[in-house]
Protein backbone atom coordinates (compact mmCIF):
# COMPACT_ATOMS: atom_id res chain seq x y z
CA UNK A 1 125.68 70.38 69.31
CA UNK A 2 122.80 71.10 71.43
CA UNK A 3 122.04 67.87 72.81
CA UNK A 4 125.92 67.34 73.58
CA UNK A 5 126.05 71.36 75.37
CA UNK A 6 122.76 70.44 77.12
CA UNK A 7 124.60 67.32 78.93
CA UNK A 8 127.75 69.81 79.66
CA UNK A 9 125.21 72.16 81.46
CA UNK A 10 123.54 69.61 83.40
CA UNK A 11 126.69 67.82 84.27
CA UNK A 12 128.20 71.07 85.61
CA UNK A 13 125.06 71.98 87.41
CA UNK A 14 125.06 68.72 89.36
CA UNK A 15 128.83 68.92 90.15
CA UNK A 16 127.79 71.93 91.49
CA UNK A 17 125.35 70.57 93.76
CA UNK A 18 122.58 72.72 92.44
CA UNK A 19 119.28 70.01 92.61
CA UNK A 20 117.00 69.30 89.64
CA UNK A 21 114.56 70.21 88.32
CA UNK A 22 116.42 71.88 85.69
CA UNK A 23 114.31 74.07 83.29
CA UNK A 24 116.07 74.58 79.42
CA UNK A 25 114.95 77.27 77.22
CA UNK A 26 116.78 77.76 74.01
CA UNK A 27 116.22 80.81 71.27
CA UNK A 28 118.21 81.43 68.26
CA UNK A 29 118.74 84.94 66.89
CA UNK A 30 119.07 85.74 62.84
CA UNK A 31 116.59 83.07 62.29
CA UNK A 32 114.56 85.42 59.75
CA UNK A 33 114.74 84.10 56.41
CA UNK A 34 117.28 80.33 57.28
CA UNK A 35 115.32 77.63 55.83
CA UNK A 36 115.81 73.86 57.93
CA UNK A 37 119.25 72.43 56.24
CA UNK A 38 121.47 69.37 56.56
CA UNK A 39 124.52 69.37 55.52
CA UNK A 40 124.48 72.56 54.12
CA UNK A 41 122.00 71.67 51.71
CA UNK A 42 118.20 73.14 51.76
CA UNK A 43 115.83 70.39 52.92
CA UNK A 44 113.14 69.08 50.12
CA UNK A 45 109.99 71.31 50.40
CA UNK A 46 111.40 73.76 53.24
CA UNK A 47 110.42 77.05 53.85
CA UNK A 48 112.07 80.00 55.63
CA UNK A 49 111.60 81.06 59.06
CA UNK A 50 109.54 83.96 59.09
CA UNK A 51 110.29 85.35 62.18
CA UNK A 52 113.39 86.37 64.61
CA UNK A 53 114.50 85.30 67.57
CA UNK A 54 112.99 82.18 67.51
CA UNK A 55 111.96 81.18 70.95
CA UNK A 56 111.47 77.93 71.64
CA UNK A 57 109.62 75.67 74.21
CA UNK A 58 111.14 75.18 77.31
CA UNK A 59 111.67 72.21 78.73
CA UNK A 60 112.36 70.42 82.48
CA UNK A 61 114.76 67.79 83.20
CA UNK A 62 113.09 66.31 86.36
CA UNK A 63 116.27 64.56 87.49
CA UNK A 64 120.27 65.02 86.82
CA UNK A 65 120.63 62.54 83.90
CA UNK A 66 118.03 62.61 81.41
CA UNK A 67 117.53 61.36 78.29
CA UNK A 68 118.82 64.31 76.51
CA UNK A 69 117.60 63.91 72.96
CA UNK A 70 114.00 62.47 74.24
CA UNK A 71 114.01 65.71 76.43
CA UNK A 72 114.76 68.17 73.59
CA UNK A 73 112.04 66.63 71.36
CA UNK A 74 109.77 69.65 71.34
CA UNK A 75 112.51 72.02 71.15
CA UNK A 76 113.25 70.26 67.91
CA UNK A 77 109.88 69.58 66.59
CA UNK A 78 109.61 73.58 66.62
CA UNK A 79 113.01 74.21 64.86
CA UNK A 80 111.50 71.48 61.94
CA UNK A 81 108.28 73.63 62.64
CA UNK A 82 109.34 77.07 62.02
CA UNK A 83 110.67 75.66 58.99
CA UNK A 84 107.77 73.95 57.82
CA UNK A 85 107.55 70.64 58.86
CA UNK A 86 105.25 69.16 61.20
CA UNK A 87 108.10 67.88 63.19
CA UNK A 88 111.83 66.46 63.02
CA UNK A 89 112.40 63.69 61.22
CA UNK A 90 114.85 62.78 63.73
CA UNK A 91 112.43 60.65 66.11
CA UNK A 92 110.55 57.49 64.93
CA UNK A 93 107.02 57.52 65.07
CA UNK A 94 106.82 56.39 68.92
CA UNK A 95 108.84 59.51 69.78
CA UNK A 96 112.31 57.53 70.02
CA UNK A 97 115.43 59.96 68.75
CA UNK A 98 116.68 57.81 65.58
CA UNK A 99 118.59 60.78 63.94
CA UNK A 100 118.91 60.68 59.96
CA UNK A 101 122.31 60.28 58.15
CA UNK A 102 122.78 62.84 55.75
């Protein structure tokens, strides 16, 4: 959901002639105590997010059609993070965004 309402935002921005660069911050609220899930199920070894909001790292799309999920990496490397992960398991080792079937 975030990577497809990310490319809504942009989209709209550049229809709307504003110019890049674009900066992205995202923050969740009620994050105090959700552990990192797929598919409604907790992941192996998670822990809960111990704090709320959770502010993320923003980001800055340099031009009006990034690569979305290679943008968001650090946003999602802290979500897996605050869980208890070093980072998401969603991006191969060379940073590429291969996301895992559930």
């Amino acid at each position: 959901m975030l990577t497809e309402s990310v490319r809504a935002y942009l989209g709209q921005l550049t229809t709307l002639g504003v110019p890049p660069p674009f900066v992205i911050l995202v923050a969740a609220t009620g994050t105090k105590g959700a552990y990192i899930s797929m598919r409604n199920q907790a992941v192996h070894g998670s822990s809960t997010i111990d704090h709320d909001p959770l502010i993320l790292p923003e980001v800055i799309a340099e031009d009006e059609s990034p690569d979305v999920p290679q943008l968001l990496k650090p946003v999602f490397d802290a979500i897996w993070n605050a869980g208890g992960y070093p980072r998401s398991p969603n991006y191969d080792e060379e940073g590429n965004w291969k996301p895992r079937s559930a």
